[in-house]
PDB file of N, CA and C in Angstrom:
ATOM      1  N   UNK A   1      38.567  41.847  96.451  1.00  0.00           N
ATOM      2  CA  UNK A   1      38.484  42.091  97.877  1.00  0.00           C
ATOM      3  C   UNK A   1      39.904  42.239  98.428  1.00  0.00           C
ATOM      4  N   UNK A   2      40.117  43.553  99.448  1.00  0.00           N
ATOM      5  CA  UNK A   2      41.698  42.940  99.696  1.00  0.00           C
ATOM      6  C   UNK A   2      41.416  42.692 101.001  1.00  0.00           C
ATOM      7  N   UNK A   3      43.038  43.065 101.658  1.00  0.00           N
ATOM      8  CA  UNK A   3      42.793  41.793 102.611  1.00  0.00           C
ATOM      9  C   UNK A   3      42.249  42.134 104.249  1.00  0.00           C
ATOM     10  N   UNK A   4      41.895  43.765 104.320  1.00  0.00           N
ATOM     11  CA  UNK A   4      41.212  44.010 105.851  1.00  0.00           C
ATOM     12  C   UNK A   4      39.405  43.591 105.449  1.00  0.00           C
ATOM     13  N   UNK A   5      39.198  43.551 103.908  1.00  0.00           N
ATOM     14  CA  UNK A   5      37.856  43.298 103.799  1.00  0.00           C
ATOM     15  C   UNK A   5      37.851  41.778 104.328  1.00  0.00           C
ATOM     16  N   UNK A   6      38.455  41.154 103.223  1.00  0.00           N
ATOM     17  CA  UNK A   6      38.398  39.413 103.545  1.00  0.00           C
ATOM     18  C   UNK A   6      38.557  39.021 105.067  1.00  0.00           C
ATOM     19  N   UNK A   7      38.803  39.575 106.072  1.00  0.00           N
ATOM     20  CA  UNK A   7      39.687  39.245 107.260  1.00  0.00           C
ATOM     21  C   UNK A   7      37.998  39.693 108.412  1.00  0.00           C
ATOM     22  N   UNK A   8      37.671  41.073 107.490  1.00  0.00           N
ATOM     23  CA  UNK A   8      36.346  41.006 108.437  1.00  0.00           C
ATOM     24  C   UNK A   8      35.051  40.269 107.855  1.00  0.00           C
ATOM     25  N   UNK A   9      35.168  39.451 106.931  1.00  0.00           N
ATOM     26  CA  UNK A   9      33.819  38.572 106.477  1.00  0.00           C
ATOM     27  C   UNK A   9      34.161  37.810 107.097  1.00  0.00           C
ATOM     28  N   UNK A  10      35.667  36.860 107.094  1.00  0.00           N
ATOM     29  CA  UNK A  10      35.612  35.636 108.133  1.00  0.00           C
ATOM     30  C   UNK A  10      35.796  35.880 109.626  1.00  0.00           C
ATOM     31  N   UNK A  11      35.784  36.988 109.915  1.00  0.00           N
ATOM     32  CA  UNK A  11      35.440  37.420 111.264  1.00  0.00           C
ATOM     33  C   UNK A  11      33.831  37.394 111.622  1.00  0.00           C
ATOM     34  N   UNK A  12      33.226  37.995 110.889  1.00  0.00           N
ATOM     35  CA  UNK A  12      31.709  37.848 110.792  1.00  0.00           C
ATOM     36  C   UNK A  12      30.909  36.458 110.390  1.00  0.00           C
ATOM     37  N   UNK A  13      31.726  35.731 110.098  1.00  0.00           N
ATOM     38  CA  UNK A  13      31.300  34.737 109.036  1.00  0.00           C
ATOM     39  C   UNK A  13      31.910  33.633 110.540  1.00  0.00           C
ATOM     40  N   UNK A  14      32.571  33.683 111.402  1.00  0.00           N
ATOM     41  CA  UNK A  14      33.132  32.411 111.816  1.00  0.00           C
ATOM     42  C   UNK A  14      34.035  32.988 113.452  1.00  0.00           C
ATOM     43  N   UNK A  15      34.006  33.922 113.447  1.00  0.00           N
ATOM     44  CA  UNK A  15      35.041  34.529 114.583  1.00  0.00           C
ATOM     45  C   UNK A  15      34.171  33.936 115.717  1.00  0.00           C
ATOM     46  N   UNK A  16      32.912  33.520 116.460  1.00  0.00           N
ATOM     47  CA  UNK A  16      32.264  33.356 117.394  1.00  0.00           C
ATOM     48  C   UNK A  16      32.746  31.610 117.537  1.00  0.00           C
ATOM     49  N   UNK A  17      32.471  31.038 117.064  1.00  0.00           N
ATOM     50  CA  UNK A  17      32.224  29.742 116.665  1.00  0.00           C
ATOM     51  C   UNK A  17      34.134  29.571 116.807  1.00  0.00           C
ATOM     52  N   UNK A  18      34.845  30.393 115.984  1.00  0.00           N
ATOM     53  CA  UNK A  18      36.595  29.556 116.191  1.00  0.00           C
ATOM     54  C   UNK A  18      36.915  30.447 117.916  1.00  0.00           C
ATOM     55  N   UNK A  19      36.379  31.644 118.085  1.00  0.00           N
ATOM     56  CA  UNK A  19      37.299  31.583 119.077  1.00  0.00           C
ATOM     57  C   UNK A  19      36.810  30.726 120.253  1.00  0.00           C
ATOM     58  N   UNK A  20      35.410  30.105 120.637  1.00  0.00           N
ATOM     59  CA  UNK A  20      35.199  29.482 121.280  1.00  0.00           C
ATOM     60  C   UNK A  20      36.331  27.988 120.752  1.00  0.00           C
ATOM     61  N   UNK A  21      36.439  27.496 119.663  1.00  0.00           N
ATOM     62  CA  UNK A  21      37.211  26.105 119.739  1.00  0.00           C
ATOM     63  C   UNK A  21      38.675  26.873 120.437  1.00  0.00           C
ATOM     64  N   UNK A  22      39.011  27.783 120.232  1.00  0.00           N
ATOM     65  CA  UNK A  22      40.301  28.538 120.781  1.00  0.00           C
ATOM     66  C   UNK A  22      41.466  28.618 119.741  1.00  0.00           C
ATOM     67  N   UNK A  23      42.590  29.192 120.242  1.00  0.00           N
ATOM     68  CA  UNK A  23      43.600  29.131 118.722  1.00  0.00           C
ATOM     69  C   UNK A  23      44.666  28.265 118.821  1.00  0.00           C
ATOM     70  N   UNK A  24      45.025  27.413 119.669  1.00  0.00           N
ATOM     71  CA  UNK A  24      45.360  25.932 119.285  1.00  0.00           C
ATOM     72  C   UNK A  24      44.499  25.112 118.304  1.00  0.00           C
ATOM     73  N   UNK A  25      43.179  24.910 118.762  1.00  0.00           N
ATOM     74  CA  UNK A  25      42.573  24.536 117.376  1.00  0.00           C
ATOM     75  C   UNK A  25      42.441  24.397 116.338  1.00  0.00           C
ATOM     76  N   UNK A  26      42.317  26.320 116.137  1.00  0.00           N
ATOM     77  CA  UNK A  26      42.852  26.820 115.124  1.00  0.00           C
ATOM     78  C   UNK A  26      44.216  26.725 113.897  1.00  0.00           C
ATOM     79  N   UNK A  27      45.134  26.614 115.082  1.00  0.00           N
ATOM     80  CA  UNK A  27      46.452  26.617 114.396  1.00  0.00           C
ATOM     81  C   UNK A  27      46.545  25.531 114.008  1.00  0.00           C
ATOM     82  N   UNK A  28      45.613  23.976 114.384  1.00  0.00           N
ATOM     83  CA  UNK A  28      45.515  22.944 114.177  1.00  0.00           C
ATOM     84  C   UNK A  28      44.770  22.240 112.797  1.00  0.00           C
ATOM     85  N   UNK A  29      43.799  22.965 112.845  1.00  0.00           N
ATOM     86  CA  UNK A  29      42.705  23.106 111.514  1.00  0.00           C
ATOM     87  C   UNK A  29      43.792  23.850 110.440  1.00  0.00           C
ATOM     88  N   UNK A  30      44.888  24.776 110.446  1.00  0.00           N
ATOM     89  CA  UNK A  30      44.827  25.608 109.576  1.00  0.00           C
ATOM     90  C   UNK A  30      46.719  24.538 108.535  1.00  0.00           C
ATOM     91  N   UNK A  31      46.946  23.566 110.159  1.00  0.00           N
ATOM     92  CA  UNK A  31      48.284  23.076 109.413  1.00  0.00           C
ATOM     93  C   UNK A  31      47.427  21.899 108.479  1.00  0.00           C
ATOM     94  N   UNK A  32      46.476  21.050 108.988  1.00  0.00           N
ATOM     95  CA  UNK A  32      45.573  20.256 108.561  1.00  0.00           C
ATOM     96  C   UNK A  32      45.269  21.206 106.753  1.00  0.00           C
ATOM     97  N   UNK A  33      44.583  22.659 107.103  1.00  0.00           N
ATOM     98  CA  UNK A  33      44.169  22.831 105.754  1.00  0.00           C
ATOM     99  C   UNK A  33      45.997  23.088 104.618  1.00  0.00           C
ATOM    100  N   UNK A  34      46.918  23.431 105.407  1.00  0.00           N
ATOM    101  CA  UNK A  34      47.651  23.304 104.811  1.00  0.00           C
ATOM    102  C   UNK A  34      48.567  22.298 103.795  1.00  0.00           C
ATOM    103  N   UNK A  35      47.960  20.641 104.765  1.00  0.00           N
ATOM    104  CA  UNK A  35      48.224  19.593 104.264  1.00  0.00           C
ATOM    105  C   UNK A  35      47.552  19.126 102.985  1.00  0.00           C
ATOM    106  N   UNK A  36      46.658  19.684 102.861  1.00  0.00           N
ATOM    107  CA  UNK A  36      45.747  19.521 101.930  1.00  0.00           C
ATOM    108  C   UNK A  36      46.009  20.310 100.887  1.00  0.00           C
ATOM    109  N   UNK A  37      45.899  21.439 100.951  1.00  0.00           N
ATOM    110  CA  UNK A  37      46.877  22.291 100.025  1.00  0.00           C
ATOM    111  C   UNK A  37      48.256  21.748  99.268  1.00  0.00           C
ATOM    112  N   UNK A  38      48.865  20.936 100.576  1.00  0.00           N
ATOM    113  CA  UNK A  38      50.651  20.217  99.491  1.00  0.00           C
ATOM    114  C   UNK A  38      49.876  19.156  98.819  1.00  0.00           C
ATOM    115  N   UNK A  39      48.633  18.172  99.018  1.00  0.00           N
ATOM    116  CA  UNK A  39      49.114  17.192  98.738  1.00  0.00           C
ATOM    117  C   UNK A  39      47.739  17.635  96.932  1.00  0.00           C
ATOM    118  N   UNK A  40      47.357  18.555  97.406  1.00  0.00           N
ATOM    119  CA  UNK A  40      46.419  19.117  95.908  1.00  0.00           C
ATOM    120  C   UNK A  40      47.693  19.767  94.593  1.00  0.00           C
ATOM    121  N   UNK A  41      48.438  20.224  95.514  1.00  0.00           N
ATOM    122  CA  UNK A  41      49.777  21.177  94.662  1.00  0.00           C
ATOM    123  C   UNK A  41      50.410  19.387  94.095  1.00  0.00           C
ATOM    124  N   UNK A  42      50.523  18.885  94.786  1.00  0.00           N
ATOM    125  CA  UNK A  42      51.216  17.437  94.073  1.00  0.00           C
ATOM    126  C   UNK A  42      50.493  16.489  93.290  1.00  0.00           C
ATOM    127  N   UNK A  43      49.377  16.949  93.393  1.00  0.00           N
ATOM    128  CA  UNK A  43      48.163  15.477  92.385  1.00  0.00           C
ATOM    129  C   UNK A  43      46.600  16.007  92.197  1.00  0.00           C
ATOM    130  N   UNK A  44      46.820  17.696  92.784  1.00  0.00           N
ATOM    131  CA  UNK A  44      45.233  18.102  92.389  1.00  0.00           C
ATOM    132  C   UNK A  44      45.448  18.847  90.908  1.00  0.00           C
ATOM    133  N   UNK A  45      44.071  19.502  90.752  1.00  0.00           N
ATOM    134  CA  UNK A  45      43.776  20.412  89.036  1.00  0.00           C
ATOM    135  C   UNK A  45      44.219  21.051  90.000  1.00  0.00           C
ATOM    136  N   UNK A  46      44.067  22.669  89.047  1.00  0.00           N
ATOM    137  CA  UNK A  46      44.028  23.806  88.973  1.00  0.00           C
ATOM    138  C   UNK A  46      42.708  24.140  90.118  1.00  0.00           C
ATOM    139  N   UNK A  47      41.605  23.675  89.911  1.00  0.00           N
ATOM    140  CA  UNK A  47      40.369  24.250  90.629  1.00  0.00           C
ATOM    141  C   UNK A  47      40.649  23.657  92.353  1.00  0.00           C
ATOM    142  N   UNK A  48      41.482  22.480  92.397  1.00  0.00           N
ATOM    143  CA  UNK A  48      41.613  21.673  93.758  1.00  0.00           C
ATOM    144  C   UNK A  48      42.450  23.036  94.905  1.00  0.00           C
ATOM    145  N   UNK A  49      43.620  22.863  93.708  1.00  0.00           N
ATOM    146  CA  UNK A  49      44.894  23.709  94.388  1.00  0.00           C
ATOM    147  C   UNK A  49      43.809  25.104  94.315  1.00  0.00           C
ATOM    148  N   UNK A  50      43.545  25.986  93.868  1.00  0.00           N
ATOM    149  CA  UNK A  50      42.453  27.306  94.118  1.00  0.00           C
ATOM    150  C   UNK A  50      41.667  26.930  95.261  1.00  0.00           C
ATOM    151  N   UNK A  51      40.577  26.142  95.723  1.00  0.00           N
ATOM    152  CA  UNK A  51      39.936  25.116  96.861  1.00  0.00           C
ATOM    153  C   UNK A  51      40.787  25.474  98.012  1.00  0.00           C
ATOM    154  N   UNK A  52      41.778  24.439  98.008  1.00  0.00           N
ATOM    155  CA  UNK A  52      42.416  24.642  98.970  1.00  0.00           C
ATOM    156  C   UNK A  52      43.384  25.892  99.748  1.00  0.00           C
ATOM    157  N   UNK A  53      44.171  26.590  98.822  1.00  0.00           N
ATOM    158  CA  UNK A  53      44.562  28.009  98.961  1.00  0.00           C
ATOM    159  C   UNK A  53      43.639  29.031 100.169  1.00  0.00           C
ATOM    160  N   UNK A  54      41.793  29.006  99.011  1.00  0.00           N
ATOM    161  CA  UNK A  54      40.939  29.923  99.690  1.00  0.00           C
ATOM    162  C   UNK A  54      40.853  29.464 101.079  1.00  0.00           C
ATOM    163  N   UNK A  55      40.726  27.732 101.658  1.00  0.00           N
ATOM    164  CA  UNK A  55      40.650  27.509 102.655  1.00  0.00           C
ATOM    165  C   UNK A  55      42.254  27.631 104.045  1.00  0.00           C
ATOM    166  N   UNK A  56      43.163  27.763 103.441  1.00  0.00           N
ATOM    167  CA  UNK A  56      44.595  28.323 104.361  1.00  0.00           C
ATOM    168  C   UNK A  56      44.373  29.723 104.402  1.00  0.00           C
ATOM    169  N   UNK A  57      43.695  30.592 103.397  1.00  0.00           N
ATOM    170  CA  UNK A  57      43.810  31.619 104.101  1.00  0.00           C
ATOM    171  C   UNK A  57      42.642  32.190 104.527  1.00  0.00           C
ATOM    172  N   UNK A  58      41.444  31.371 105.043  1.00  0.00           N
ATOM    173  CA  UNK A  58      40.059  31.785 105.862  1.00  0.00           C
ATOM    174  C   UNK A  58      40.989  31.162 106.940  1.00  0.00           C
ATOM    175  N   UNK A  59      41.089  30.434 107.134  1.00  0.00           N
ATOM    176  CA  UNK A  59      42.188  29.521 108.254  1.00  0.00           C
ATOM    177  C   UNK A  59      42.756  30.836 108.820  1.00  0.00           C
ATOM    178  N   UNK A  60      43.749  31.014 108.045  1.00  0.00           N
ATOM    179  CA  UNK A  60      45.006  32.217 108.586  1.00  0.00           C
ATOM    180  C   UNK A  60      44.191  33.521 109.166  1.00  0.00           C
ATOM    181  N   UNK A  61      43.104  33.903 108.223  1.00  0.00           N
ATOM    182  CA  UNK A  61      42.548  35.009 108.776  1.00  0.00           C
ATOM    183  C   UNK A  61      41.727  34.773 110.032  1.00  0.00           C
ATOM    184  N   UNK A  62      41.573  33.751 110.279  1.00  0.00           N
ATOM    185  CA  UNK A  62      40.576  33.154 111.635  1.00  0.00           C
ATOM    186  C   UNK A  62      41.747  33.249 112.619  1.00  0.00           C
ATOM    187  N   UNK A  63      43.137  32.821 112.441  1.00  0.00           N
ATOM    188  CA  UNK A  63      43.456  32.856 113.592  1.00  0.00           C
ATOM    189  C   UNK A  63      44.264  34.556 113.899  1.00  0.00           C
ATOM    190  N   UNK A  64      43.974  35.169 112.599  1.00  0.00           N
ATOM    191  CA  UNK A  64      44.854  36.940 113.099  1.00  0.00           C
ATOM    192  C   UNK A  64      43.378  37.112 113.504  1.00  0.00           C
ATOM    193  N   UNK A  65      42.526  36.916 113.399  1.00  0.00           N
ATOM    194  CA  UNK A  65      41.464  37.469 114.243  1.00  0.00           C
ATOM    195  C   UNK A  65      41.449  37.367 115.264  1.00  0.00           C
ATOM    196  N   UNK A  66      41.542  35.788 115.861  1.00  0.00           N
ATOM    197  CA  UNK A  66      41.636  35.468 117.414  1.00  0.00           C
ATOM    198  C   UNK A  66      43.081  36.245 118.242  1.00  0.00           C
ATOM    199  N   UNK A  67      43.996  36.099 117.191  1.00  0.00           N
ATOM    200  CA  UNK A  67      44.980  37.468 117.757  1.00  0.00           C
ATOM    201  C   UNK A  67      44.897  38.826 118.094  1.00  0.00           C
ATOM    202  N   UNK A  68      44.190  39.367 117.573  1.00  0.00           N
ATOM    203  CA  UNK A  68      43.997  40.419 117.337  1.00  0.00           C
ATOM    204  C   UNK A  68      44.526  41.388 116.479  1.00  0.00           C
ATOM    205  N   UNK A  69      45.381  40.688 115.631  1.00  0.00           N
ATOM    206  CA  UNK A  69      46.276  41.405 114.250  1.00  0.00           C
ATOM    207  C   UNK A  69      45.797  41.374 112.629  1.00  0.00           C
ATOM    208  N   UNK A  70      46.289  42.340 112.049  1.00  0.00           N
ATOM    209  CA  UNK A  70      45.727  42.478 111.040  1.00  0.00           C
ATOM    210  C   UNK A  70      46.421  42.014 110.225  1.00  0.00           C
ATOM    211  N   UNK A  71      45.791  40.832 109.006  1.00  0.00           N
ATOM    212  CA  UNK A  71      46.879  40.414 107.515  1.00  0.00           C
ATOM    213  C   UNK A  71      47.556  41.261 107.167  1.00  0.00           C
ATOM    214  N   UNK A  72      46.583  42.906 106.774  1.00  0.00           N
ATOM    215  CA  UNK A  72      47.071  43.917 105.549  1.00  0.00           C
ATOM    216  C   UNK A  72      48.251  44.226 106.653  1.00  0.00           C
ATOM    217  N   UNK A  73      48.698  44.531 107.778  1.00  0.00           N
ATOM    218  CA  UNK A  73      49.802  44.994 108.860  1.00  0.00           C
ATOM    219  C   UNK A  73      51.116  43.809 108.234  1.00  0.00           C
ATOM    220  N   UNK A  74      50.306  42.122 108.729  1.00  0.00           N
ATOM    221  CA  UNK A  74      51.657  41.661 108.271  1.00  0.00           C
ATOM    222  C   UNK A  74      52.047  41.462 106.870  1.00  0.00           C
ATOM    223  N   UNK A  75      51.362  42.238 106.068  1.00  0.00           N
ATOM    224  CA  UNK A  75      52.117  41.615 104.580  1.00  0.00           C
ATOM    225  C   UNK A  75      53.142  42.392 104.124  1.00  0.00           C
ATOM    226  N   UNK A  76      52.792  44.160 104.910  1.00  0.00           N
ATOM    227  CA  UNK A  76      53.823  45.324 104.881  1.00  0.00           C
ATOM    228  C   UNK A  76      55.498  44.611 105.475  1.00  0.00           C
ATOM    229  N   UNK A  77      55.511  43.439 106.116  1.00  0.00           N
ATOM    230  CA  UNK A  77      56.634  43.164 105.891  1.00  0.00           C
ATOM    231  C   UNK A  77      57.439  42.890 104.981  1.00  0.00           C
ATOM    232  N   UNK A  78      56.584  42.483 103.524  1.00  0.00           N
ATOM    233  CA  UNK A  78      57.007  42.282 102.680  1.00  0.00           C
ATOM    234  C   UNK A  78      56.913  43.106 101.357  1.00  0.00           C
ATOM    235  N   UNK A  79      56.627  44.470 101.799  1.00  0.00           N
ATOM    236  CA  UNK A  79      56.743  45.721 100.849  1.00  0.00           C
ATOM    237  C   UNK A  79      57.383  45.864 100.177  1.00  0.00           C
ATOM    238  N   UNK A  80      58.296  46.043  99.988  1.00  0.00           N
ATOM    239  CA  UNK A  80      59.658  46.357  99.913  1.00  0.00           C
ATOM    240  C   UNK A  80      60.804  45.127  98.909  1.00  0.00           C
ATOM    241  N   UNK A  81      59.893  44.092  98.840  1.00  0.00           N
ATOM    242  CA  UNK A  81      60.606  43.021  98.731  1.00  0.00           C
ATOM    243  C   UNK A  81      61.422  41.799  99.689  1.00  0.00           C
ATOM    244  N   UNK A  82      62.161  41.171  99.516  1.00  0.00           N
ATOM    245  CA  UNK A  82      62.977  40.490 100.860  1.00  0.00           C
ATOM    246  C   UNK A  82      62.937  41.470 102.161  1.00  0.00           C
ATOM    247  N   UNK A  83      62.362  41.178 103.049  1.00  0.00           N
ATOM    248  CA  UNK A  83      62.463  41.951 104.667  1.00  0.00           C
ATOM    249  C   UNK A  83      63.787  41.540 105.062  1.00  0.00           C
ATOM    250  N   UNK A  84      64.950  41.249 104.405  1.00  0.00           N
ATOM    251  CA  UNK A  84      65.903  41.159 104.911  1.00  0.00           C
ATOM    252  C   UNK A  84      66.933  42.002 103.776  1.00  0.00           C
ATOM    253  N   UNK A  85      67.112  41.745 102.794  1.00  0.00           N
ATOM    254  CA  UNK A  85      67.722  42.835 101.767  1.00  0.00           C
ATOM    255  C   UNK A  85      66.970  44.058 101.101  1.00  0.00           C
ATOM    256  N   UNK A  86      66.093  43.982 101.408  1.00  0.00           N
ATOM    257  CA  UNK A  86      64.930  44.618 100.587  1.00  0.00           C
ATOM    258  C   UNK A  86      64.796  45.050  99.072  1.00  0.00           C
ATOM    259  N   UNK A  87      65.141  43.894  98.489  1.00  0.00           N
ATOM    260  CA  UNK A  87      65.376  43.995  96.889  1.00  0.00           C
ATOM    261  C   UNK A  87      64.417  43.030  96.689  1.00  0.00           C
ATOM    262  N   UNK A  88      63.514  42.804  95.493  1.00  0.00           N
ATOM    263  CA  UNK A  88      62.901  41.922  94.831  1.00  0.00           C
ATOM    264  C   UNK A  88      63.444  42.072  92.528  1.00  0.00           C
ATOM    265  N   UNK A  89      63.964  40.778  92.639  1.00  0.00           N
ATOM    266  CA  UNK A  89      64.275  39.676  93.396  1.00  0.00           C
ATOM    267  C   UNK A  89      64.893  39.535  94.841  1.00  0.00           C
ATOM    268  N   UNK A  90      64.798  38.898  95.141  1.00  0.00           N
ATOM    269  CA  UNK A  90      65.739  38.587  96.519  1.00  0.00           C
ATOM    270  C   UNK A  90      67.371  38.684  96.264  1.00  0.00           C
ATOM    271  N   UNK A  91      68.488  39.359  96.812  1.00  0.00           N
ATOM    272  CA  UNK A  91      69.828  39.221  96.859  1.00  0.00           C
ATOM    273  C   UNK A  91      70.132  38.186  97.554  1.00  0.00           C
ATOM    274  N   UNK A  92      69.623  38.484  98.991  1.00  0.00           N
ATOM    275  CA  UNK A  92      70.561  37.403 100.062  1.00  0.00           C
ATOM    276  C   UNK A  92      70.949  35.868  99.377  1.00  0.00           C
ATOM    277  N   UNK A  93      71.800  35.351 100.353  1.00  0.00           N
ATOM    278  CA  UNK A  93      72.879  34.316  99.736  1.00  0.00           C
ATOM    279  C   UNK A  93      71.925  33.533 100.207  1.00  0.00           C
ATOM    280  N   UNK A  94      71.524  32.332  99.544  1.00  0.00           N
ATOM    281  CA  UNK A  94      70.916  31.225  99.358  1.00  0.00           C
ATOM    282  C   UNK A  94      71.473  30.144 101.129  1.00  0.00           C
TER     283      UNK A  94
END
């Protein structure tokens, strides 16, 4: 699936229901699913850390929905490589 598909299932799947909680909420639920995510990357399996991942980015796509922006738009920032040198690896100075 890439990512304007995934972005309209959890639009269909959840867009009624988050934009009524609003996108403070949102952004609230999504640092929450993020916490969960560090603390699986530090003491979960393989299947925990996967778990949690899928849930930061239904999160993330819930709140470019309530924005009105598209994932596949912001990832083109990172086309190219570094959006600041545009080399991959990265050049810029550490």
């Amino acid at each position: 699936m890439d990512l304007d598909g995934f972005q309209r299932v959890i639009a269909d799947t959840y867009l009624e229901r988050d934009a009524e909680r609003g996108v403070p909420a949102t952004v609230a639920w999504l640092a929450e699913e993020l916490g969960e995510l560090a603390q699986a990357v530090r003491k979960g399996t393989p299947p925990e850390q996967l778990h949690e991942l899928g849930d930061v980015l239904a999160w993330l796509a819930s709140l470019a929905n309530q924005l009105d922006l598209s994932l596949a738009e912001a990832v083109q920032r990172y086309a190219n490589g570094c959006p600041r040198c545009e080399a991959a690896p990265c050049t810029c100075a550490p």
